[in-house]
Protein backbone atom coordinates (compact mmCIF):
# COMPACT_ATOMS: atom_id res chain seq x y z
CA UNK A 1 114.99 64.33 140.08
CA UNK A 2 116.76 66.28 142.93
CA UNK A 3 116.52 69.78 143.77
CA UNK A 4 118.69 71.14 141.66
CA UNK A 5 118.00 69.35 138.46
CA UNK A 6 114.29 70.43 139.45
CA UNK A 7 115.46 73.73 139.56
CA UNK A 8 117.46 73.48 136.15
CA UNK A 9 114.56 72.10 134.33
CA UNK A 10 112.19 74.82 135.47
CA UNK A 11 115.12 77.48 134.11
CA UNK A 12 114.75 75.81 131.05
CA UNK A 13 111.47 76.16 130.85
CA UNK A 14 110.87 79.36 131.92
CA UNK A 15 113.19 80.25 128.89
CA UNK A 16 111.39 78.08 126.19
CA UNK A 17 107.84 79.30 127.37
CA UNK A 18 109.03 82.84 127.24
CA UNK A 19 110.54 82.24 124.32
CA UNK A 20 107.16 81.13 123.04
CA UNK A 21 105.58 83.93 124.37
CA UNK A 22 107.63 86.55 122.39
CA UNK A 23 107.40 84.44 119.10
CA UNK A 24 103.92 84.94 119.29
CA UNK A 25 103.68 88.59 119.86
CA UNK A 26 105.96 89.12 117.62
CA UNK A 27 103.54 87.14 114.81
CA UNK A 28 100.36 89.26 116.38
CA UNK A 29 102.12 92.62 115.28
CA UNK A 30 103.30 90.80 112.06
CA UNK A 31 99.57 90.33 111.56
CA UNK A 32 98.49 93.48 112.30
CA UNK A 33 100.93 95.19 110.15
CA UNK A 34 99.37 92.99 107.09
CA UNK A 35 95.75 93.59 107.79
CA UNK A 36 96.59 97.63 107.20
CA UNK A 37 98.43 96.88 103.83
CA UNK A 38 95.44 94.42 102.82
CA UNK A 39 93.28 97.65 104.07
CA UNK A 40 95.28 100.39 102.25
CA UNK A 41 94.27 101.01 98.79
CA UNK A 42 95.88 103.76 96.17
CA UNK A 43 94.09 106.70 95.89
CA UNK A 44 91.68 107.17 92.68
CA UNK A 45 92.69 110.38 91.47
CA UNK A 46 91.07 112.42 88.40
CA UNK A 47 92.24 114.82 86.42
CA UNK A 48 89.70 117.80 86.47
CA UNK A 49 90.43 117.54 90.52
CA UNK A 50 93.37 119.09 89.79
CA UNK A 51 92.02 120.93 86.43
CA UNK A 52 88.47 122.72 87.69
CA UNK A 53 90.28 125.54 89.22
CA UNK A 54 92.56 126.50 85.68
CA UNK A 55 88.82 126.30 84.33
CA UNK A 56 87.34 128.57 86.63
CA UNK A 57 90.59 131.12 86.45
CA UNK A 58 90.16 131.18 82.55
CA UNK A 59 86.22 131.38 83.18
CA UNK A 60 86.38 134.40 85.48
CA UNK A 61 89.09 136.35 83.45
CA UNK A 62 87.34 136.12 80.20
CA UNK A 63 84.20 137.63 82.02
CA UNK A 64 85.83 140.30 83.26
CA UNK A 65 87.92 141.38 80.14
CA UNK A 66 84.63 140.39 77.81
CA UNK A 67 82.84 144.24 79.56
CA UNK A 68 86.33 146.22 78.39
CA UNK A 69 86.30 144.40 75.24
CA UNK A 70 82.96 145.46 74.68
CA UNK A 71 82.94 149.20 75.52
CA UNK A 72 86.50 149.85 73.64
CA UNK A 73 84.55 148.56 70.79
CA UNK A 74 81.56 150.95 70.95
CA UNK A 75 84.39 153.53 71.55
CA UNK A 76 86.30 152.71 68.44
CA UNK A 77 83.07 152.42 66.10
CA UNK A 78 82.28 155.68 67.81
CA UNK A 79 85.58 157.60 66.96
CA UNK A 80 85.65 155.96 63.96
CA UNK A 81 82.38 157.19 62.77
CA UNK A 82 82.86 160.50 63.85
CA UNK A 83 86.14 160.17 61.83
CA UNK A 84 84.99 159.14 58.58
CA UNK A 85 87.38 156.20 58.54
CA UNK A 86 86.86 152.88 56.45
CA UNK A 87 85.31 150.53 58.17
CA UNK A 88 87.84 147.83 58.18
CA UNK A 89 89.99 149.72 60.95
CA UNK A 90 87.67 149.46 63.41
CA UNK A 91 86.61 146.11 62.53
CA UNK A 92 90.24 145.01 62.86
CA UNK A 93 90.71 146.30 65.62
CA UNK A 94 87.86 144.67 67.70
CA UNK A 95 88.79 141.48 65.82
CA UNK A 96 92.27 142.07 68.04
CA UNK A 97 90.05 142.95 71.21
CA UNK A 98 87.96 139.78 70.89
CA UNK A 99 91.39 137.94 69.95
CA UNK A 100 93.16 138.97 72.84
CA UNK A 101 90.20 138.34 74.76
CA UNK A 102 89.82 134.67 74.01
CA UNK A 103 93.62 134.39 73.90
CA UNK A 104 93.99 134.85 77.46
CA UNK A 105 92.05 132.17 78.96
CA UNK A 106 92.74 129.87 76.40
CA UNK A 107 96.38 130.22 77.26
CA UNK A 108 95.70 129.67 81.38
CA UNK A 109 92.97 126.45 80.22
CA UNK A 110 96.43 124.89 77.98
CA UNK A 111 98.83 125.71 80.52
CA UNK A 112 96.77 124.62 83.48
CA UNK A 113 95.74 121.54 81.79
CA UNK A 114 99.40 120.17 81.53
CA UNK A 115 100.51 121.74 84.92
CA UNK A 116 97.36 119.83 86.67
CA UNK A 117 98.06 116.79 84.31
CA UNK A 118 102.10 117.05 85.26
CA UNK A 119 100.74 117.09 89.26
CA UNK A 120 98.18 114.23 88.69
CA UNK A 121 101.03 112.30 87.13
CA UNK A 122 104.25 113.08 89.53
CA UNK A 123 101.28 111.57 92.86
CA UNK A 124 100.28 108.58 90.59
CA UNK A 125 104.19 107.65 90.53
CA UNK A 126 104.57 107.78 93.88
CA UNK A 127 101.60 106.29 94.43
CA UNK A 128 102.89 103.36 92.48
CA UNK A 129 106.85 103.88 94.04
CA UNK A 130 104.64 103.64 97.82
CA UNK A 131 102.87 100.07 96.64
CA UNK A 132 105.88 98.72 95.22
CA UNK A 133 107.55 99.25 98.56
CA UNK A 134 104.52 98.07 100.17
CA UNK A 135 104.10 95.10 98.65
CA UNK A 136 108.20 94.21 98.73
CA UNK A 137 107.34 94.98 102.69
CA UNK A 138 104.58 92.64 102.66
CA UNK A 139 106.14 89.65 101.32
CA UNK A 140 109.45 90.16 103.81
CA UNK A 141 106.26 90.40 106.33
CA UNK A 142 104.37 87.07 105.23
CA UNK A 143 107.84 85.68 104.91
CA UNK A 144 108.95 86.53 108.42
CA UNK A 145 105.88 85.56 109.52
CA UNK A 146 106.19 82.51 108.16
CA UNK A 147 109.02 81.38 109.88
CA UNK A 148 108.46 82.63 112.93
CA UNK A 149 105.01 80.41 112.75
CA UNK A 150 107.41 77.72 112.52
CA UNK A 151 109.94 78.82 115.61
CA UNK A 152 107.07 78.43 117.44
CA UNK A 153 105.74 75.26 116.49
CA UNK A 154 109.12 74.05 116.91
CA UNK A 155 109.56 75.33 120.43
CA UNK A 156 105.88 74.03 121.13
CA UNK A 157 106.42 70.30 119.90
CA UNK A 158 109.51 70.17 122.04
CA UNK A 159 107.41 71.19 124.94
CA UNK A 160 105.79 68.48 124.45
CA UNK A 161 107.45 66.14 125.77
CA UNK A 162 107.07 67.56 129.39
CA UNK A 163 103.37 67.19 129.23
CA UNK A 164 103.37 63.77 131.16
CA UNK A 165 104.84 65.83 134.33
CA UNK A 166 103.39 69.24 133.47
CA UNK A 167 99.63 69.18 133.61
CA UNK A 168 97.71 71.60 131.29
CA UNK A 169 96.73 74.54 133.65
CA UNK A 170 100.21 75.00 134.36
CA UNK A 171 102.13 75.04 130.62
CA UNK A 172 102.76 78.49 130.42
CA UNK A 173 105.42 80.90 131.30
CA UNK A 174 104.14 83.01 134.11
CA UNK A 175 102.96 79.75 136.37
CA UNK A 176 106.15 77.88 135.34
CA UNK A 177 107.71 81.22 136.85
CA UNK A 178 105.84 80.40 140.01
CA UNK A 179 107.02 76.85 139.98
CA UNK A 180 110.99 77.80 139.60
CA UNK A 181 110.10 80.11 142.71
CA UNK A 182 108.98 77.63 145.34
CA UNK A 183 112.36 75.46 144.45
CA UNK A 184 114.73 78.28 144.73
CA UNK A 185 112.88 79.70 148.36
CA UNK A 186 112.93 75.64 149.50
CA UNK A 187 109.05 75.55 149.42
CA UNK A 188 109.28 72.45 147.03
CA UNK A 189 111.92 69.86 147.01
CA UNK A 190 111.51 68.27 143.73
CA UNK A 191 109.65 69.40 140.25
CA UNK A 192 106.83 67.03 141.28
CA UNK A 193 106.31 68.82 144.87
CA UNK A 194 106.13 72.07 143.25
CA UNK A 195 103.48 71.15 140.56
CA UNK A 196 101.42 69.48 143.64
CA UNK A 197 101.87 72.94 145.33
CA UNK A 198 100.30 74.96 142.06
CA UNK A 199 97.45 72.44 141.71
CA UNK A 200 96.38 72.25 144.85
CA UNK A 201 96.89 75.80 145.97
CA UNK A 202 95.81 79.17 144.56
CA UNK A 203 98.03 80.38 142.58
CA UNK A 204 98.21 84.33 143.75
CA UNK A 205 97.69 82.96 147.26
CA UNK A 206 101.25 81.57 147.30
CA UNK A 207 102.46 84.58 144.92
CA UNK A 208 101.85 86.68 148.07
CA UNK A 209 103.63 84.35 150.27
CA UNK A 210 107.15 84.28 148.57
């Protein structure tokens, strides 16, 4: 093998090793991207999270109307004793007071019960919209993945056949880099002289020289 078929070869594989290289990065952030969906789990939500403060609205309103409630009434029994009227009126008309004050709260508990049960409901869909896209994203993962696993192995096995002239220390793409170096300066005549060159000498040593 002259010179320039040396040079050629190393090219080559410069290329394929690279090539390699970037496969497998590539399957490292494929990797990493799958151990955060494995990791991510829907939220459990329940639905007196989103209920306890309609409770405690309702709660606080009916205390505070339940002290007018209660001196209107001694007010009405009052004027109506000093009236002479029946006693139905007044009784009907604290049977209003205690109405409206019961009314009230009861009103905020319904409405805030379907308004926190609406909310709980509208996150759980997207909860379920956000895992259906996750999981469509983790299969395209798993299935690019899967054939970048086998790019590689690909690329790898037809590395293989170099590995009678390329001796393990040197099979990968920044040393090969090295190798192409000292045939294009003139350093090494032939792909054998060069690998004799990065065996026997240190590696950054003749980095610094070219």
């Amino acid at each position: 093998m002259n010179r320039g078929e040396s040079i050629a070869l190393a090219n080559e594989l410069c290329l394929e090793y690279r090539a390699v290289k970037e496969i497998q990065k590539k399957i490292d952030e494929n990797e990493t991207l799958l151990s955060e969906f494995n990791e991510a789990k829907p939220e459990h939500r329940r639905l007196i999270s989103f209920f306890w403060r309609y409770l405690l609205i309702a709660g606080i309103i009916f205390l505070v109307m339940l002290i007018p409630t209660f001196v209107i009434s001694f007010v009405i029994f009052f004027i109506a004793f000093e009236s002479n009227l029946p006693a139905v009126y007044p009784k009907a008309a604290i049977a209003i007071l205690l109405l409206i004050n019961v009314a009230v709260p009861a009103v905020i508990i319904v409405c805030g019960y379907r308004k926190a049960k609406r909310k709980m409901m509208d996150l759980n869909l997207k909860d379920a919209e956000k895992a259906a896209y996750n999981k469509k994203r983790k299969d395209e993962l798993m299935r690019q993945t899967d054939e970048l696993r086998m790019q590689k192995n690909a690329k790898s096995e037809s590395l293989q056949k170099y590995n009678d002239i390329i001796p393990e220390s040197l099979r990968e793409g920044g040393k090969i880099e090295m190798l192409r170096r000292l045939l294009v300066a003139g350093k090494a005549e032939t792909f054998s002289d060069a690998i004799e060159l990065l065996s026997t000498n240190n590696c950054k040593t003749l980095e610094s020289q070219q």
